[in-house]
Each structure stands twice: as structure tokens, then as C-alpha cells.
C-alpha atoms as a PDB file:
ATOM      1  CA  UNK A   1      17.737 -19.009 -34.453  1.00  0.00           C
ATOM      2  CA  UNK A   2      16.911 -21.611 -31.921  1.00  0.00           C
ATOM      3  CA  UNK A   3      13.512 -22.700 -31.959  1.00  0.00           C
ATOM      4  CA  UNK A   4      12.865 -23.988 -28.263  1.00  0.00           C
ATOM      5  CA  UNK A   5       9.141 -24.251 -26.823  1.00  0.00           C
ATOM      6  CA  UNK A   6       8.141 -20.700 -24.923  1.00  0.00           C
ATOM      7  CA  UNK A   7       8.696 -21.815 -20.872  1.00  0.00           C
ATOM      8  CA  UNK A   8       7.787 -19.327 -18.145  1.00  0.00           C
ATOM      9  CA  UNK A   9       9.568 -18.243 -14.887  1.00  0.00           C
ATOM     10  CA  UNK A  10       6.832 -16.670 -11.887  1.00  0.00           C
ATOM     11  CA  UNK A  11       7.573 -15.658  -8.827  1.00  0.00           C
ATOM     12  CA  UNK A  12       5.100 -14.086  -6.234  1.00  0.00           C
ATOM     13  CA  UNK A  13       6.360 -12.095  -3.622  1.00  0.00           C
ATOM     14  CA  UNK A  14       5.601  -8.743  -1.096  1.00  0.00           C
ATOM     15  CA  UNK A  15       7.040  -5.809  -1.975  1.00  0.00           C
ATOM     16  CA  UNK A  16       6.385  -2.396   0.162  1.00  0.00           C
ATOM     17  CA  UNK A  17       5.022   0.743  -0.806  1.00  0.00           C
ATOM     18  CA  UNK A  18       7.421   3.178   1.052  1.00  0.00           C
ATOM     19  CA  UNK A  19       4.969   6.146   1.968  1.00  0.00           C
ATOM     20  CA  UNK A  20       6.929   9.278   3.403  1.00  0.00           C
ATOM     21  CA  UNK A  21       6.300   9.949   7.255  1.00  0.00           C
ATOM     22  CA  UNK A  22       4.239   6.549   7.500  1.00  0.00           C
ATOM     23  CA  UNK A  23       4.320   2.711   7.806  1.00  0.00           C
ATOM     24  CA  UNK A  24       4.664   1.251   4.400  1.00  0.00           C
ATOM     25  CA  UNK A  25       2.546  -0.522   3.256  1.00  0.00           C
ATOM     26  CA  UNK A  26       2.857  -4.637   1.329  1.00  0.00           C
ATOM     27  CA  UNK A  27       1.509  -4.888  -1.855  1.00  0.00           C
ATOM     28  CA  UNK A  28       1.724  -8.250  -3.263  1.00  0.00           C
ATOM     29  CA  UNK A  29       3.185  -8.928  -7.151  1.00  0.00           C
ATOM     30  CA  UNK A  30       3.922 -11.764  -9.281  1.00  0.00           C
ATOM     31  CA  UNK A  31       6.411 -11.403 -11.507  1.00  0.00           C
ATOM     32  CA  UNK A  32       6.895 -13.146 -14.995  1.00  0.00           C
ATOM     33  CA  UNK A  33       9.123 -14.037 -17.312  1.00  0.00           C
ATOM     34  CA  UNK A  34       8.010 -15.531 -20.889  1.00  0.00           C
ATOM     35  CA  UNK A  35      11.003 -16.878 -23.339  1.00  0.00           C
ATOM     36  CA  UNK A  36       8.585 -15.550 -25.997  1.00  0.00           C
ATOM     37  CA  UNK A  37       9.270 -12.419 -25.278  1.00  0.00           C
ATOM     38  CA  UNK A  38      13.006 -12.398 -23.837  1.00  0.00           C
ATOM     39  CA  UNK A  39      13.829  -9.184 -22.377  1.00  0.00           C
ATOM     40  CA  UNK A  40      11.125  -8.207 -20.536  1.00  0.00           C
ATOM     41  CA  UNK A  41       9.736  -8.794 -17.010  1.00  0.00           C
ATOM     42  CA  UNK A  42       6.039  -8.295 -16.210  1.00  0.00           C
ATOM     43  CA  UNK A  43       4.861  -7.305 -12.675  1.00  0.00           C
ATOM     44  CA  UNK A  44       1.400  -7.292 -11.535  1.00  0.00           C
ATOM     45  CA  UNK A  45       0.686  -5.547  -8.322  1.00  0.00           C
ATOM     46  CA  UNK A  46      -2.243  -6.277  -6.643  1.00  0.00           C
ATOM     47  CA  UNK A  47      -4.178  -3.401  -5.242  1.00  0.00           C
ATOM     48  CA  UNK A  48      -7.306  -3.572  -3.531  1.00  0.00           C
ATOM     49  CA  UNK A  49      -8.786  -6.296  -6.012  1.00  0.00           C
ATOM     50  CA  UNK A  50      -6.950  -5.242  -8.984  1.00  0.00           C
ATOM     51  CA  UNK A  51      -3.766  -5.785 -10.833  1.00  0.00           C
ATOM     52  CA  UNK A  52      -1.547  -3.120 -12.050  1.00  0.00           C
ATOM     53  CA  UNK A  53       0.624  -4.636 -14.879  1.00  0.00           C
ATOM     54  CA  UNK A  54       4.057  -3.237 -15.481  1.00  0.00           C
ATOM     55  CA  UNK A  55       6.610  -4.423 -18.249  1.00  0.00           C
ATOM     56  CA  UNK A  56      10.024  -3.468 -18.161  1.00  0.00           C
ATOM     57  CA  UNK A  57      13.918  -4.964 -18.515  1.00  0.00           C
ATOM     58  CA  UNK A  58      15.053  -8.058 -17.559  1.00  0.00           C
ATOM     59  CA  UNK A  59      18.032  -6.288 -17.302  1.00  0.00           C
ATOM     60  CA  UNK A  60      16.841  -3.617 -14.920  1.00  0.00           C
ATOM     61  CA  UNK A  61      16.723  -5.957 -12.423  1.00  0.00           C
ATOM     62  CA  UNK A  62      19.599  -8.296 -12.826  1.00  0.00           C
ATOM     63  CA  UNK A  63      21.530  -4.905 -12.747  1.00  0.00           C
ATOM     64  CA  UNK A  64      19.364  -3.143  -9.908  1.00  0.00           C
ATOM     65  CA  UNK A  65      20.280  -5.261  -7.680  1.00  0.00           C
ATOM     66  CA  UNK A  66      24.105  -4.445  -7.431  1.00  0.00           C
ATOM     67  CA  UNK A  67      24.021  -1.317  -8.514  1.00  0.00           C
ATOM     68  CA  UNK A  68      21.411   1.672  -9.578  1.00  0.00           C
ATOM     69  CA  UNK A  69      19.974   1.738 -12.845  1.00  0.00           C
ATOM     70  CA  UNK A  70      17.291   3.053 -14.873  1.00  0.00           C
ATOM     71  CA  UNK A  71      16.176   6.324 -15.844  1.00  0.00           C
ATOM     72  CA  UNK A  72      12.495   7.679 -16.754  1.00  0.00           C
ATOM     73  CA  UNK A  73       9.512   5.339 -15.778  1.00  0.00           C
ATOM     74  CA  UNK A  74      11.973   2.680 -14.239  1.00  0.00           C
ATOM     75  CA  UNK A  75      14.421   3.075 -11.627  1.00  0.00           C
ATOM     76  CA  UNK A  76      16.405   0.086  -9.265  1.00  0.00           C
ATOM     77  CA  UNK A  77      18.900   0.532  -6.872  1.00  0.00           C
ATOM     78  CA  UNK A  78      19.769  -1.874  -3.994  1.00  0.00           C
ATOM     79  CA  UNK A  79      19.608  -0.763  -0.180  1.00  0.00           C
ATOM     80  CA  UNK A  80      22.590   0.482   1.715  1.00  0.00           C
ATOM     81  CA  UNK A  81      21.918  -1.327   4.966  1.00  0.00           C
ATOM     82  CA  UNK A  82      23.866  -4.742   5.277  1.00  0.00           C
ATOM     83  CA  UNK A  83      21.621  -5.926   7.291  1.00  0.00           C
ATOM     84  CA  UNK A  84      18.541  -5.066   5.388  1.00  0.00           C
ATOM     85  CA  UNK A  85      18.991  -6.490   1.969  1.00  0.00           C
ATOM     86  CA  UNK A  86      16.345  -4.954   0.075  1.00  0.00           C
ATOM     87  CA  UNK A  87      15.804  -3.602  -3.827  1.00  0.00           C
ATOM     88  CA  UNK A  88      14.296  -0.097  -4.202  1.00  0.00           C
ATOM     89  CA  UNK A  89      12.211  -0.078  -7.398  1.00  0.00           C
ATOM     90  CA  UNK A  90      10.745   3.374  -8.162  1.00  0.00           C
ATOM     91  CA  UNK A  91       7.754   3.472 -10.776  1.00  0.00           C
ATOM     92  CA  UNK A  92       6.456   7.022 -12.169  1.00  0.00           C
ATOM     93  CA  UNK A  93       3.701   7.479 -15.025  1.00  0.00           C
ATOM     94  CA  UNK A  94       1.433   9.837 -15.710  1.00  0.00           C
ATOM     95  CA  UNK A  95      -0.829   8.540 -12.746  1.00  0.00           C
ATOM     96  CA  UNK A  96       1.666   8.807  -9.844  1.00  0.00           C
ATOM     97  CA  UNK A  97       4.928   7.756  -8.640  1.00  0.00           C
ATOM     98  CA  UNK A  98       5.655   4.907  -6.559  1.00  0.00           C
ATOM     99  CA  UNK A  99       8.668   4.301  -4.938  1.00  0.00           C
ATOM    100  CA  UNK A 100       8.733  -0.324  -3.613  1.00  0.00           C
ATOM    101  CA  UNK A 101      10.693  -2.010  -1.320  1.00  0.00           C
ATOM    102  CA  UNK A 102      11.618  -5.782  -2.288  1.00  0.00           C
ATOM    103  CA  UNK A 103      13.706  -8.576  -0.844  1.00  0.00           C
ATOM    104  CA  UNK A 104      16.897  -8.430  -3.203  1.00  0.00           C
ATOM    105  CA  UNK A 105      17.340 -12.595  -2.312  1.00  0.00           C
ATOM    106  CA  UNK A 106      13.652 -12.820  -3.833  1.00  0.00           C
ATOM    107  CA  UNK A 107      15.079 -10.984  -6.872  1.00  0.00           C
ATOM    108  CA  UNK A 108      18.573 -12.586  -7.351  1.00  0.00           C
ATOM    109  CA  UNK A 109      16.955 -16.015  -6.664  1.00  0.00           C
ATOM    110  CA  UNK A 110      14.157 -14.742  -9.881  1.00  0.00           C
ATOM    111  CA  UNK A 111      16.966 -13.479 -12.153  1.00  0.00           C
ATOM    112  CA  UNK A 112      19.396 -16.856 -11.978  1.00  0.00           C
ATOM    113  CA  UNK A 113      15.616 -19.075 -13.144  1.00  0.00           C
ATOM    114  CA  UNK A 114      15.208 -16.563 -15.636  1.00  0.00           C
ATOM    115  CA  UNK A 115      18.916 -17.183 -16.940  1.00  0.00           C
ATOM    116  CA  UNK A 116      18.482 -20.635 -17.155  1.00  0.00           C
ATOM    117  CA  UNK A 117      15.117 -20.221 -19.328  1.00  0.00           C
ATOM    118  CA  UNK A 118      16.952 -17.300 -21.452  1.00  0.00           C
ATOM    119  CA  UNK A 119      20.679 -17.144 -20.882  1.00  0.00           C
ATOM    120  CA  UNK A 120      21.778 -13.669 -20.890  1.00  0.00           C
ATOM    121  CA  UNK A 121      23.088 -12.256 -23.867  1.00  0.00           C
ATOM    122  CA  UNK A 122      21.363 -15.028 -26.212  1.00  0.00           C
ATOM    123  CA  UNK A 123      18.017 -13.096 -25.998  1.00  0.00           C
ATOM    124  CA  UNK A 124      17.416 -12.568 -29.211  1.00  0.00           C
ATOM    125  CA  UNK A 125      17.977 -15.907 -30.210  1.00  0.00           C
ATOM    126  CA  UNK A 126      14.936 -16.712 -28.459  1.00  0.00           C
ATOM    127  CA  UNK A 127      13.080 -13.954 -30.476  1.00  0.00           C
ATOM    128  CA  UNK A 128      10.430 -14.648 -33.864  1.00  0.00           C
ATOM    129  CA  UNK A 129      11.104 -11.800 -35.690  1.00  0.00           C
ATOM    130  CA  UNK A 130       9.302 -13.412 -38.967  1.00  0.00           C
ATOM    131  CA  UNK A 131       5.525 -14.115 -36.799  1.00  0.00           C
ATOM    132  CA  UNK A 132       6.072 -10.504 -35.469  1.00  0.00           C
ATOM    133  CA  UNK A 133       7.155  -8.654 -38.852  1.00  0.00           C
ATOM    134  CA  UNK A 134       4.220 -10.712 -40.025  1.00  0.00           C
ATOM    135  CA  UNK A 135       1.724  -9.161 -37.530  1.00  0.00           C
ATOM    136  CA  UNK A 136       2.691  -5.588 -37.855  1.00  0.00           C
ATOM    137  CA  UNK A 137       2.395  -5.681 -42.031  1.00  0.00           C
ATOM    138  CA  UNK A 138      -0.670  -7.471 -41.387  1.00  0.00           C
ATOM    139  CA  UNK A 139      -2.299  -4.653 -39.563  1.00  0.00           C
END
């Protein structure tokens, strides 16, 4: 296992809140990548003051991009207009559904600085399975 100091990837963008029969609406979001923890992605939205935290797949969006993927609480499809290159991302929980617009260049350009941090593929080598066994026997 390599044993490489944690590095971080952010990105903070606008994403859209696609409301039916209205204007959407932008709801800014940082995303973030940690090496410590290699597959994921988290995403705070920013809502009137607050931050709503979601963690899911790397992968969800290096695939979402090009193609749809997902099932469940996280889905990611790109947009079918040329000219409009956007990423759909639609989020459900037991709260609500939200279906979000965002720039797919935004994304791509996110995914290729996560890759260099955490090559795809190599994930777990970036992984401390002893500190986290540790942890959950300690509990």
C-alpha cells in the first residue's frame, strides 16, 4: 500500500435546480475530493444559509458525464443538446427529490484533478484499512 500524504481536490461551482413549469433556480456547491477517502465525492449545496452535504461515487460522475448512471439516491446523465453541455444530477431521499443542472466542462475539468490526486483504478491503494478496522473494533 502506498503511503502518500492525504491531498484534496475542491471545486465550487453553480448548479441549477430544474423546477417543472418555472425558471430554475442556481444553487451554489463545492465539491471535494479527499485521497483519504478515495472513492467518494462530497457536495455541499448551499441553501439559504445552509449546506446540504451529499457523498457519493467518484465514479458516478466520471461516468455521468458520457453516459447515464446510477440508480436509487444517485442518478447522472449528460444533456442531449450539443450546444448546451450540461450534467443532469438527480438526488432523492427521504426529504425530497431534486433533479440539478451542472456545466459538464466544470465536471470533466474536476474529474481529470481528481485522477491525478487518485488515479483511477488504484483507489484502494490509497485506502488505511488497518486505522479504520482499528476504529470500528474500537467502538
Amino acid at each position: 500500500m502506498d503511503r502518500r500524504p492525504a491531498a484534496t481536490v475542491s471545486c465550487e461551482l453553480d448548479v441549477r435546480l430544474v423546477v417543472p413549469g418555472e425558471a430554475s433556480v442556481p444553487v451554489p456547491v463545492v465539491l471535494r475530493y479527499d485521497s483519504a477517502d478515495p472513492y467518494a465525492v462530497q457536495a455541499t449545496f448551499r441553501t439559504g444559509g445552509q449546506g446540504v452535504d451529499w457523498v457519493f461515487a467518484r465514479e458516478l460522475i466520471a461516468a455521468g458525464v458520457n453516459r447515464p448512471v446510477g440508480q436509487g439516491d444517485v442518478r447522472v446523465w449528460p444533456g442531449t443538446d450539443p450546444d448546451d453541455e450540461v450534467v443532469y444530477l438527480a438526488l432523492s431521499s427521504p426529504d425530497g427529490k431534486a433533479l440539478l443542472e451542472a456545466p459538464a466542462g466544470v465536471l470533466r475539468d474536476f474529474v481529470a484533478r481528481t485522477a491525478l490526486v487518485v488515479p483511477p483504478g488504484e483507489e484502494n491503494r490509497y485506502l488505511d484499512l488497518d486505522s479504520t478496522l482499528a476504529a470500528l473494533l474500537a467502538t
